[in-house]
PDB file of N, CA and C in Angstrom:
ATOM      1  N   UNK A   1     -66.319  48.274 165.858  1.00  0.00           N
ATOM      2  CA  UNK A   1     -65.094  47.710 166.408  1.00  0.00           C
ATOM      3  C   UNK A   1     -65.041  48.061 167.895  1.00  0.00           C
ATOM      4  N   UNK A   2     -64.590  47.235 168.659  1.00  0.00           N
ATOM      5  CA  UNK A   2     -64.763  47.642 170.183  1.00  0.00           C
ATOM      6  C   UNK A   2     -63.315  47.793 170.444  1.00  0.00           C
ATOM      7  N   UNK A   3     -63.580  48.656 171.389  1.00  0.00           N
ATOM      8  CA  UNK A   3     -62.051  49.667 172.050  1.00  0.00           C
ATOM      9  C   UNK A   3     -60.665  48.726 172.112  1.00  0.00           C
ATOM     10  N   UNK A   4     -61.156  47.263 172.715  1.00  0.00           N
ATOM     11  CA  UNK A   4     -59.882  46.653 172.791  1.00  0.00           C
ATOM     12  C   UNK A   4     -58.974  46.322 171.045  1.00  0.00           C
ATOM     13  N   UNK A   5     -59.895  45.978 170.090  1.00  0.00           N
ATOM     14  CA  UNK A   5     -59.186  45.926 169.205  1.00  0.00           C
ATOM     15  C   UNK A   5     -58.735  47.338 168.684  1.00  0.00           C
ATOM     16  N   UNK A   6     -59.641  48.539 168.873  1.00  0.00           N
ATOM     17  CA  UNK A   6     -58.831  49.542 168.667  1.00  0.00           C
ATOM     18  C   UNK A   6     -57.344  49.378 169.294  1.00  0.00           C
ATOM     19  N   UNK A   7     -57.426  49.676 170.493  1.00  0.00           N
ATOM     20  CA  UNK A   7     -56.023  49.143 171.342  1.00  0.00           C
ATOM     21  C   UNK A   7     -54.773  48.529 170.666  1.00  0.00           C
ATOM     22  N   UNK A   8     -55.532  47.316 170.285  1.00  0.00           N
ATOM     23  CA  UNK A   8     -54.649  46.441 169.460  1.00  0.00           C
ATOM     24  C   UNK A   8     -53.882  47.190 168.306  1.00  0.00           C
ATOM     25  N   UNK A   9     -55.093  47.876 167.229  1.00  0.00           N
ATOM     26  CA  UNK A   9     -54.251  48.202 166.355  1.00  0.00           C
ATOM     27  C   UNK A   9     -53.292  49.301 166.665  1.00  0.00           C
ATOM     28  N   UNK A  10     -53.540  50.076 167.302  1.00  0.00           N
ATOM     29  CA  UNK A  10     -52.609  50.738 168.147  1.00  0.00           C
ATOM     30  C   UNK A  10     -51.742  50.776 168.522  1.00  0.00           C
ATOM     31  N   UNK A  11     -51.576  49.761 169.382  1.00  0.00           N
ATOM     32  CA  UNK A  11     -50.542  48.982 169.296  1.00  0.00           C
ATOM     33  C   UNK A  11     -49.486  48.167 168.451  1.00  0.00           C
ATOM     34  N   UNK A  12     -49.745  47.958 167.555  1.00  0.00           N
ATOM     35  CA  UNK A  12     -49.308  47.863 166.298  1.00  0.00           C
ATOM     36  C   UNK A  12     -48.427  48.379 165.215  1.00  0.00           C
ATOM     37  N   UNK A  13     -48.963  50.101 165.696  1.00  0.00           N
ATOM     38  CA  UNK A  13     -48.250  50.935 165.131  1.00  0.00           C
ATOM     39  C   UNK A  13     -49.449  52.038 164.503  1.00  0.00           C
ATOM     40  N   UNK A  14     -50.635  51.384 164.209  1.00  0.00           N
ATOM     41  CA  UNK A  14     -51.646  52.203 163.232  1.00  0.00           C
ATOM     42  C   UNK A  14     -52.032  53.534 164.124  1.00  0.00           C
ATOM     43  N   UNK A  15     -51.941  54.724 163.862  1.00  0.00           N
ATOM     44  CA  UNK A  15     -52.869  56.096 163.835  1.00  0.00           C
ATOM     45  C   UNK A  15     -54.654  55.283 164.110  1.00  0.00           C
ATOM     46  N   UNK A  16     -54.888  56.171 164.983  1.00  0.00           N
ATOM     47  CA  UNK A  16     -56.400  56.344 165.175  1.00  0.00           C
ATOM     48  C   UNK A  16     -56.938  57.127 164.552  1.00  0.00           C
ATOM     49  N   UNK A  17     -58.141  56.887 163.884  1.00  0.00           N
ATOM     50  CA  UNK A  17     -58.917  58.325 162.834  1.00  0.00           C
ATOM     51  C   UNK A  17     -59.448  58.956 164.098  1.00  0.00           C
ATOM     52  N   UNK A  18     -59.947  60.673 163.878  1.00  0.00           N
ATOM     53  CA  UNK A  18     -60.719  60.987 164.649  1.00  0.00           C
ATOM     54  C   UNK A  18     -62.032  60.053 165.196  1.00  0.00           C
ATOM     55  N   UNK A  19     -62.605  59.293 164.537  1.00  0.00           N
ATOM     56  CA  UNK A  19     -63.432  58.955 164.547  1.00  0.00           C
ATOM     57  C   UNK A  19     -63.771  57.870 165.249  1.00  0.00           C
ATOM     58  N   UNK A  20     -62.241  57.336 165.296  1.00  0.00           N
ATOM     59  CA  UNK A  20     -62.278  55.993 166.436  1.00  0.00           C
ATOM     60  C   UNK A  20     -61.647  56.502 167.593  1.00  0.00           C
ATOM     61  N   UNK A  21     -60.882  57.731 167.697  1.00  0.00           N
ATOM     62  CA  UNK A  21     -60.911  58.631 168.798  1.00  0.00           C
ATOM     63  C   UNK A  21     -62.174  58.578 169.920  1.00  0.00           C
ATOM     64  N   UNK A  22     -63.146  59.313 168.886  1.00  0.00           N
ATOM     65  CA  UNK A  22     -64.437  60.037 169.628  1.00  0.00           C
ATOM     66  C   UNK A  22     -65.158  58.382 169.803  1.00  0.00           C
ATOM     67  N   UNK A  23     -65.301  57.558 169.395  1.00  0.00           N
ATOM     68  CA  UNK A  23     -65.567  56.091 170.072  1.00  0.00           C
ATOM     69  C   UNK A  23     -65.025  55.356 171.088  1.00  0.00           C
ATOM     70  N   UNK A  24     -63.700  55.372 171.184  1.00  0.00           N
ATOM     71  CA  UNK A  24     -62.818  55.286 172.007  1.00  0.00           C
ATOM     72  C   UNK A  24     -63.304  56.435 173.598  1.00  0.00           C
ATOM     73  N   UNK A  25     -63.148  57.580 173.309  1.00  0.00           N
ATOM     74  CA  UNK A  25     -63.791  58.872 174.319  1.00  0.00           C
ATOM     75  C   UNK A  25     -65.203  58.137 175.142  1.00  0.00           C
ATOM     76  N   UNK A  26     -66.307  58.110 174.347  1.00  0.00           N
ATOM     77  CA  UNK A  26     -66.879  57.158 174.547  1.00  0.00           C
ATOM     78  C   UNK A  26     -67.482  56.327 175.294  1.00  0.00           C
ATOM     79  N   UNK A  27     -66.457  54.943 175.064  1.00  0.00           N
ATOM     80  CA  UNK A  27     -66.347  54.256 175.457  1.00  0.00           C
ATOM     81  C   UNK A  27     -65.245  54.700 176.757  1.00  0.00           C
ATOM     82  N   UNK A  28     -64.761  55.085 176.750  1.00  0.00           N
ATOM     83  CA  UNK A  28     -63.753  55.443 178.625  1.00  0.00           C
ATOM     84  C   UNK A  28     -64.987  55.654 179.321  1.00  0.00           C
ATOM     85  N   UNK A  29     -66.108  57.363 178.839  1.00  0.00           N
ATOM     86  CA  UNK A  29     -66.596  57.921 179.709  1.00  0.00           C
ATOM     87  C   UNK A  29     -68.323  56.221 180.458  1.00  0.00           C
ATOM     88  N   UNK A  30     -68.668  55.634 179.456  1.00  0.00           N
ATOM     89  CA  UNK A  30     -69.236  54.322 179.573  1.00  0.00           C
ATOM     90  C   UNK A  30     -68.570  53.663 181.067  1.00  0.00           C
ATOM     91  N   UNK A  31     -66.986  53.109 180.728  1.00  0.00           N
ATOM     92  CA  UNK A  31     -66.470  52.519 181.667  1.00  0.00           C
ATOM     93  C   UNK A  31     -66.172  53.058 183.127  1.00  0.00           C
ATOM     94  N   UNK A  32     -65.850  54.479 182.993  1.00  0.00           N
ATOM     95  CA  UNK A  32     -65.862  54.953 183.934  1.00  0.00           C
ATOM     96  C   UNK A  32     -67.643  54.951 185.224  1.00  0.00           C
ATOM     97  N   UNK A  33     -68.248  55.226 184.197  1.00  0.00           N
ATOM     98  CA  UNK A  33     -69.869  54.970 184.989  1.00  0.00           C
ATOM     99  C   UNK A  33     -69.868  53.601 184.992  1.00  0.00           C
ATOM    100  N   UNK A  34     -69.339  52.476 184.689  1.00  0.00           N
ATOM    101  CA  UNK A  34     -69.777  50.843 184.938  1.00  0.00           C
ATOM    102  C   UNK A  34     -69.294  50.852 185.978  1.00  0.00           C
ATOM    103  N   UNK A  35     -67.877  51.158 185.896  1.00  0.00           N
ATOM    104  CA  UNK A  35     -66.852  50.765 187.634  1.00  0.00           C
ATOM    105  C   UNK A  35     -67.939  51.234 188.745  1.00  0.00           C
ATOM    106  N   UNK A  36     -68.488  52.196 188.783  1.00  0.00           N
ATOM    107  CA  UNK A  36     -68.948  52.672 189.789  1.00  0.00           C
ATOM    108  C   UNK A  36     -70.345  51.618 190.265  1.00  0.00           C
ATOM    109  N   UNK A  37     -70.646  50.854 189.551  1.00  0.00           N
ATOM    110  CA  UNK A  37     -71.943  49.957 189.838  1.00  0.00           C
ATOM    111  C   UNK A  37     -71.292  48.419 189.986  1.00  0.00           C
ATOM    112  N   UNK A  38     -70.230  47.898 189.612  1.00  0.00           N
ATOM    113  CA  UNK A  38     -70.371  46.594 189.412  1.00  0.00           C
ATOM    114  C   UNK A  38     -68.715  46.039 188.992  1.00  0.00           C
ATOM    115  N   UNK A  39     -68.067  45.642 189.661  1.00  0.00           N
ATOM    116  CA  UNK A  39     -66.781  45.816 190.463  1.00  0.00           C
ATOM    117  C   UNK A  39     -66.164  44.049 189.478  1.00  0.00           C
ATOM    118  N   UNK A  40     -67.187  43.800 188.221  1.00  0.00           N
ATOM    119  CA  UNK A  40     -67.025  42.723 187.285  1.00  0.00           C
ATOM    120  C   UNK A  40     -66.555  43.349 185.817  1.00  0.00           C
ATOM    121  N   UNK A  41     -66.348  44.146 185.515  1.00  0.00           N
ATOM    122  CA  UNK A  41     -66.199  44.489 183.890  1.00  0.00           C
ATOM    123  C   UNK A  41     -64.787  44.017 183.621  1.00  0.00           C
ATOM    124  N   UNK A  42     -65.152  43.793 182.452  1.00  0.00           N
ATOM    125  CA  UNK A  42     -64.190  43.611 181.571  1.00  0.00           C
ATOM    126  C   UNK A  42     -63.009  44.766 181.517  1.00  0.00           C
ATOM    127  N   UNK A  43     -63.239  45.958 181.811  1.00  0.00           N
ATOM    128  CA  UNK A  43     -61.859  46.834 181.674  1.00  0.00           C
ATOM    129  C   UNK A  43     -61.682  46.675 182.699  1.00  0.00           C
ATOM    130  N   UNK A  44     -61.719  46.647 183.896  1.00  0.00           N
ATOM    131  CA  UNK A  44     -61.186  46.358 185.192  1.00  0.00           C
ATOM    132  C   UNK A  44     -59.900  44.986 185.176  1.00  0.00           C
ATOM    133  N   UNK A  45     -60.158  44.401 183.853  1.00  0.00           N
ATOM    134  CA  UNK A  45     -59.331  43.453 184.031  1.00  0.00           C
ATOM    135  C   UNK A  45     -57.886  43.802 183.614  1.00  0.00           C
ATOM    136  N   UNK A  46     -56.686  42.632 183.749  1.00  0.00           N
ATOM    137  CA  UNK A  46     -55.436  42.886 183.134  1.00  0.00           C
ATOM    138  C   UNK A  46     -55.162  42.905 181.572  1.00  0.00           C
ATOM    139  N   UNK A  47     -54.510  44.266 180.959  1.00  0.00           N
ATOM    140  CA  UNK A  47     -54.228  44.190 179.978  1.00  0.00           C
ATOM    141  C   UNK A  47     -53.250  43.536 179.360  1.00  0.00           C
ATOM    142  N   UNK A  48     -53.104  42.792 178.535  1.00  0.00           N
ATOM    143  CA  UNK A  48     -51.842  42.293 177.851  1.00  0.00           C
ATOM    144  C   UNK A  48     -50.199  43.212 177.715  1.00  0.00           C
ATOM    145  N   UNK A  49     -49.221  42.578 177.807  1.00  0.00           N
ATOM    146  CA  UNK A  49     -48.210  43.756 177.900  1.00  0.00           C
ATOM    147  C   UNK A  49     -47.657  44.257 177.147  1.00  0.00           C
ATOM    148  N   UNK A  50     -48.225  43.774 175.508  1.00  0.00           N
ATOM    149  CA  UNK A  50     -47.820  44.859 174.472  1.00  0.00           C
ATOM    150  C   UNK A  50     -49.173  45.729 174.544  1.00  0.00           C
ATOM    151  N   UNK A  51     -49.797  45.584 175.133  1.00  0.00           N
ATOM    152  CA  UNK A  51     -50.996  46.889 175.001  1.00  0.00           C
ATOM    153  C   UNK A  51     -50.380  48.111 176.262  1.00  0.00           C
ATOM    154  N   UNK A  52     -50.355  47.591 177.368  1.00  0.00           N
ATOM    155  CA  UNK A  52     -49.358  48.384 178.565  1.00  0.00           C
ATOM    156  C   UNK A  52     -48.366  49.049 177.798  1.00  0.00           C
ATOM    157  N   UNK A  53     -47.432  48.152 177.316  1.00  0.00           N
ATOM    158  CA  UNK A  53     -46.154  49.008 176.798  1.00  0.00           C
ATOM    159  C   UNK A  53     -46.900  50.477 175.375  1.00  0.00           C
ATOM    160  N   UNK A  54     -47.650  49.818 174.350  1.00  0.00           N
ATOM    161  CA  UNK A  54     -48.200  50.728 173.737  1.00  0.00           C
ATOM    162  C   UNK A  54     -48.199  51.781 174.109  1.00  0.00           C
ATOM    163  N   UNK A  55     -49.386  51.451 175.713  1.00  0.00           N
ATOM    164  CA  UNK A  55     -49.816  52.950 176.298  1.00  0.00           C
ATOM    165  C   UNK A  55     -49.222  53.617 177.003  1.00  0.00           C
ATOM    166  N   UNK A  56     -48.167  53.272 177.436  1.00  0.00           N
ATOM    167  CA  UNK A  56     -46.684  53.847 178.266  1.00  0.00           C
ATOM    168  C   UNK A  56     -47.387  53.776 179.437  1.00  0.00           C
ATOM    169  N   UNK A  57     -47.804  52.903 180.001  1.00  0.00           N
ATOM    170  CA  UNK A  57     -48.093  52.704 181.684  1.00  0.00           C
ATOM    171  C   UNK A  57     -47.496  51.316 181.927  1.00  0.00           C
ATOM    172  N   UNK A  58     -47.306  51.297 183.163  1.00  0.00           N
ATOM    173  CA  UNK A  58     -46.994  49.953 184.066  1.00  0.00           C
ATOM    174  C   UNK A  58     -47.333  48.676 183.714  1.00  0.00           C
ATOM    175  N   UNK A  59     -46.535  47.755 183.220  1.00  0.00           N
ATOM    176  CA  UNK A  59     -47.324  46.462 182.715  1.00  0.00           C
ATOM    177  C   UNK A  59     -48.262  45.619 184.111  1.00  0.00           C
ATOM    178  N   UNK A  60     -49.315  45.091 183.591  1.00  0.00           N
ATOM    179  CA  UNK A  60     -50.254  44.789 184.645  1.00  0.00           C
ATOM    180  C   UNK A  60     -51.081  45.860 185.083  1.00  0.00           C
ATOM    181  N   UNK A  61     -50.968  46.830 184.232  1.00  0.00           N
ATOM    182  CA  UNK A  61     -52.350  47.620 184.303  1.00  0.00           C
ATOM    183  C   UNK A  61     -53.318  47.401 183.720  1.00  0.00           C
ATOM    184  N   UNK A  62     -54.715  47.621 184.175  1.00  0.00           N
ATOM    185  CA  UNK A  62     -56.074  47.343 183.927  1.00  0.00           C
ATOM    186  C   UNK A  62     -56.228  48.132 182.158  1.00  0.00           C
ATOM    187  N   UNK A  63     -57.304  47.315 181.113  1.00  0.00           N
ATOM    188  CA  UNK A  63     -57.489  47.759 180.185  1.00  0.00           C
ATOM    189  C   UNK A  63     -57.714  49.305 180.473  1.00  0.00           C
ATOM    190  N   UNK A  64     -58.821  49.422 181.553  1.00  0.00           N
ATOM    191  CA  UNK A  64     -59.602  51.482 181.481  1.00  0.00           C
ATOM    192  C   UNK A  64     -58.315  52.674 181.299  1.00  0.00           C
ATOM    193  N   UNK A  65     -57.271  51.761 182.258  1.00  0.00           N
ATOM    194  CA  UNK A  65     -56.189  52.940 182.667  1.00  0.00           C
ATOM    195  C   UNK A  65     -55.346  52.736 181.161  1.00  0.00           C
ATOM    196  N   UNK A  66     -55.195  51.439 180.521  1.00  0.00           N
ATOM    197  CA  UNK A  66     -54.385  51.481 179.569  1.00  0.00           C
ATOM    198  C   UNK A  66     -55.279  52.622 177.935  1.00  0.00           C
ATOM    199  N   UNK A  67     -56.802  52.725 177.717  1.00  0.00           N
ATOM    200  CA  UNK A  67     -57.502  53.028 177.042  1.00  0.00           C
ATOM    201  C   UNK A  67     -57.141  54.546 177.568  1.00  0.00           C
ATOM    202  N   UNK A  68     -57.107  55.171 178.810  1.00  0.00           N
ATOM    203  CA  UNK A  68     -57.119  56.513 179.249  1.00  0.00           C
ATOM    204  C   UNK A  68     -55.705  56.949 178.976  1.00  0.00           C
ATOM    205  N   UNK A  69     -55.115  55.961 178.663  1.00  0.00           N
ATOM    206  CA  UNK A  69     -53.331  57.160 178.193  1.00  0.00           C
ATOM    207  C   UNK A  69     -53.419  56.967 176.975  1.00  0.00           C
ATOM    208  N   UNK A  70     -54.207  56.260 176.168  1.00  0.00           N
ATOM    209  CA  UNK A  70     -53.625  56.299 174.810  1.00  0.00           C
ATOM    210  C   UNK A  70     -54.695  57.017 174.466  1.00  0.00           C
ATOM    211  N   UNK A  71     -55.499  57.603 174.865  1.00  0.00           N
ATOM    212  CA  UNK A  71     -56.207  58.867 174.841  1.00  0.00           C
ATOM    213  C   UNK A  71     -55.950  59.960 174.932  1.00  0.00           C
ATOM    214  N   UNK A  72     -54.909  60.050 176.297  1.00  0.00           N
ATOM    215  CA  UNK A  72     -54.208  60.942 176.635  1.00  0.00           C
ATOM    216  C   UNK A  72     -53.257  61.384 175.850  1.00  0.00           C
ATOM    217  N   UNK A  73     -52.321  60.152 175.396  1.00  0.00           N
ATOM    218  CA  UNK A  73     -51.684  60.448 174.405  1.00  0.00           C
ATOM    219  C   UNK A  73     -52.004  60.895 172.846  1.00  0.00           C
ATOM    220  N   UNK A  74     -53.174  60.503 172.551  1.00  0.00           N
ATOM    221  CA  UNK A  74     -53.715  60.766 171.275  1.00  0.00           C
ATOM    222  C   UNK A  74     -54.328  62.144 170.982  1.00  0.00           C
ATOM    223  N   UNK A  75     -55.014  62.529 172.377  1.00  0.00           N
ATOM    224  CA  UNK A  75     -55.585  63.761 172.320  1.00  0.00           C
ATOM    225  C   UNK A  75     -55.202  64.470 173.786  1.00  0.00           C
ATOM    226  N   UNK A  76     -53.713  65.175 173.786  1.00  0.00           N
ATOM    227  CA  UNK A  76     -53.845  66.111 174.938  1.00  0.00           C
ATOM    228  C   UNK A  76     -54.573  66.735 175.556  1.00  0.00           C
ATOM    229  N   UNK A  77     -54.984  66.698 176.782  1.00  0.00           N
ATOM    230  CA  UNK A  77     -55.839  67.864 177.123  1.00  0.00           C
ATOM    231  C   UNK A  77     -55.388  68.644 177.460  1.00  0.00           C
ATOM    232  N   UNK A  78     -55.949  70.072 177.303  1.00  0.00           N
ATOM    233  CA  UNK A  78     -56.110  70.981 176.827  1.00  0.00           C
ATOM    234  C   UNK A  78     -55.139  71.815 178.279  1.00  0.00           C
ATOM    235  N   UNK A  79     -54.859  73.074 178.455  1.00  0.00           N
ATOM    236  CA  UNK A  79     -54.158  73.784 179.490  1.00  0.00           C
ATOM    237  C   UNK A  79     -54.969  73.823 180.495  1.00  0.00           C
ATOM    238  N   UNK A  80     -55.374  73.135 181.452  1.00  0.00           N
ATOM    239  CA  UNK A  80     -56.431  73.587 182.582  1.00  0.00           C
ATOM    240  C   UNK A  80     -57.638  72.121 182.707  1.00  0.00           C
ATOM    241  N   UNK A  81     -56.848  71.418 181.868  1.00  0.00           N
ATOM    242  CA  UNK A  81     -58.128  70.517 181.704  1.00  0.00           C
ATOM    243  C   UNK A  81     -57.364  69.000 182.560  1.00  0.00           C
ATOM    244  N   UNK A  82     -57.834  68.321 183.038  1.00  0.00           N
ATOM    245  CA  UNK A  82     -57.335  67.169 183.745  1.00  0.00           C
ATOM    246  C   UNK A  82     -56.989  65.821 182.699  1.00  0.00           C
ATOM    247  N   UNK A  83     -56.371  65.183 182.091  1.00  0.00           N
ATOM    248  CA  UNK A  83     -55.974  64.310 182.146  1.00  0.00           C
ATOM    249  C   UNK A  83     -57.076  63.063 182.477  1.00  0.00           C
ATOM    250  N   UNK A  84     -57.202  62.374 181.261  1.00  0.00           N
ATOM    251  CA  UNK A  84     -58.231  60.894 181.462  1.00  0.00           C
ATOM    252  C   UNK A  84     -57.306  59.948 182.407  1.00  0.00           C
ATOM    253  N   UNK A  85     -56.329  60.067 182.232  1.00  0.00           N
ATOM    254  CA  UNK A  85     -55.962  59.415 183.257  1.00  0.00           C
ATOM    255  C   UNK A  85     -55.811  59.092 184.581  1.00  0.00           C
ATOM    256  N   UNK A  86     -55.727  60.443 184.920  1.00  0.00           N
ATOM    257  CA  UNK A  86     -55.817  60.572 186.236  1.00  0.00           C
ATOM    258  C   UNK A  86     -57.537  60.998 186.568  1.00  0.00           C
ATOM    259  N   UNK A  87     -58.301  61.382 185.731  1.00  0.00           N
ATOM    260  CA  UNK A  87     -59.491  60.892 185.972  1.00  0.00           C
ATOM    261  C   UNK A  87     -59.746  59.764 186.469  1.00  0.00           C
ATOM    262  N   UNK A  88     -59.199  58.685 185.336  1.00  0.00           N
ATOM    263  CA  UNK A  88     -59.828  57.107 185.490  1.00  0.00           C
ATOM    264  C   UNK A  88     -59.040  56.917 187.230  1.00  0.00           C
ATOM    265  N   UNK A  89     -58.133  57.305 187.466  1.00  0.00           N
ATOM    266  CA  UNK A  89     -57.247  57.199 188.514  1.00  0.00           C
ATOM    267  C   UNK A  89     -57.786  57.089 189.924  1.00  0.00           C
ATOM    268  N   UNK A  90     -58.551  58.827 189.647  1.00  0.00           N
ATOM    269  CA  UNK A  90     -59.526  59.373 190.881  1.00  0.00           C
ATOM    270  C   UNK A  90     -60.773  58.323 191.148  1.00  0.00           C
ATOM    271  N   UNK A  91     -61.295  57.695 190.114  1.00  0.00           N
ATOM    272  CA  UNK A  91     -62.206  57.673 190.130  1.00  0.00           C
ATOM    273  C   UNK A  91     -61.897  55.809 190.856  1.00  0.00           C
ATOM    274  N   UNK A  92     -61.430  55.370 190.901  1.00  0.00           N
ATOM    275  CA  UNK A  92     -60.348  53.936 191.021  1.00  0.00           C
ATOM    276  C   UNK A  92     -60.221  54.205 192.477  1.00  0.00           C
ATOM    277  N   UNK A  93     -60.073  55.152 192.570  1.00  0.00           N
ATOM    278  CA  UNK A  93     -59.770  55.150 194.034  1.00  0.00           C
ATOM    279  C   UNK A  93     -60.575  55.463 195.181  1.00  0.00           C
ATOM    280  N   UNK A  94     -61.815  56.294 193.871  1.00  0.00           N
ATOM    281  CA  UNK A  94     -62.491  56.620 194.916  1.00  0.00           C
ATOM    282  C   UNK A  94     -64.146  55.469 195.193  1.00  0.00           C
ATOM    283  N   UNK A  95     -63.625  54.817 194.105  1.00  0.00           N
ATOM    284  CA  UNK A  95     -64.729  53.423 193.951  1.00  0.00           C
ATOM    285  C   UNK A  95     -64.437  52.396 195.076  1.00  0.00           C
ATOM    286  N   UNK A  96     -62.653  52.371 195.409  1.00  0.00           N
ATOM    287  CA  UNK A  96     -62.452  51.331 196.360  1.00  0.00           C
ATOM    288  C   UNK A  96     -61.534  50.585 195.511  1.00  0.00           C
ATOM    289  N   UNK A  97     -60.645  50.682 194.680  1.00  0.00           N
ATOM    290  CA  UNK A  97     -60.015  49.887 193.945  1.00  0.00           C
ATOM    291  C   UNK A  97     -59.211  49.667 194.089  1.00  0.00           C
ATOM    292  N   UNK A  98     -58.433  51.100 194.420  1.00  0.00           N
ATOM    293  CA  UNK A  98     -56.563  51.123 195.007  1.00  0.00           C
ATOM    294  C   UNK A  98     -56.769  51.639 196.551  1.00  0.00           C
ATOM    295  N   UNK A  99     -55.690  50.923 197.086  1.00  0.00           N
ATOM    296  CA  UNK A  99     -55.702  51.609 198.376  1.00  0.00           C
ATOM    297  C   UNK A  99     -54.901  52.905 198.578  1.00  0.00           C
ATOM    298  N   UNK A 100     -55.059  54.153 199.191  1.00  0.00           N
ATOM    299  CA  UNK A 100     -54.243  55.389 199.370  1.00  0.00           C
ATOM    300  C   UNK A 100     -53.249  55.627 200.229  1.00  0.00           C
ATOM    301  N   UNK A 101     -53.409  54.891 201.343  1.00  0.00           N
ATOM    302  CA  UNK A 101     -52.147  54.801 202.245  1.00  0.00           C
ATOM    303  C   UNK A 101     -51.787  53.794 202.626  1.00  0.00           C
TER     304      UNK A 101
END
């Protein structure tokens, strides 16, 4: 099953098994190394806005950032540990994606 229909069911209401967790994990750390080569993927694109609302981010956010909170949300990290989100964030910005000032 690929991440976006995870998403979906997710959205939905359904629990993730661990198992589509650690696929999901995954698949972020995948997307995160694509952005950096090739400025065409598919998570770079706009997510639908019951998937946004799902993931409690901004509607018109990109699938990666919407996949990195419901990660976030699914599996806290840990006391000391950064946040996929603001990973995917750093990494967005530092590819050339968002502008900083």
């Amino acid at each position: 099953m690929n991440y976006q229909l995870l998403l979906e069911c997710y959205s939905s209401g359904s629990e993730l098994t661990k198992d589509e967790l650690q696929m999901l994990e995954i698949e972020l750390d995948t997307q995160i190394e694509s952005i950096k080569v090739s400025r065409t993927q598919g998570c770079l694109k706009i997510a639908p806005t019951h998937i946004c609302k799902a993931a409690h981010v901004c509607e018109g956010s990109v699938w990666i950032t919407c996949l990195a909170a419901v990660l976030d949300n699914c599996s806290p990290p840990a006391i000391g540990q950064k946040a996929k989100g603001a990973i995917v964030f750093d990494e967005l910005v530092r590819q050339g994606y968002f502008a900083t000032n």
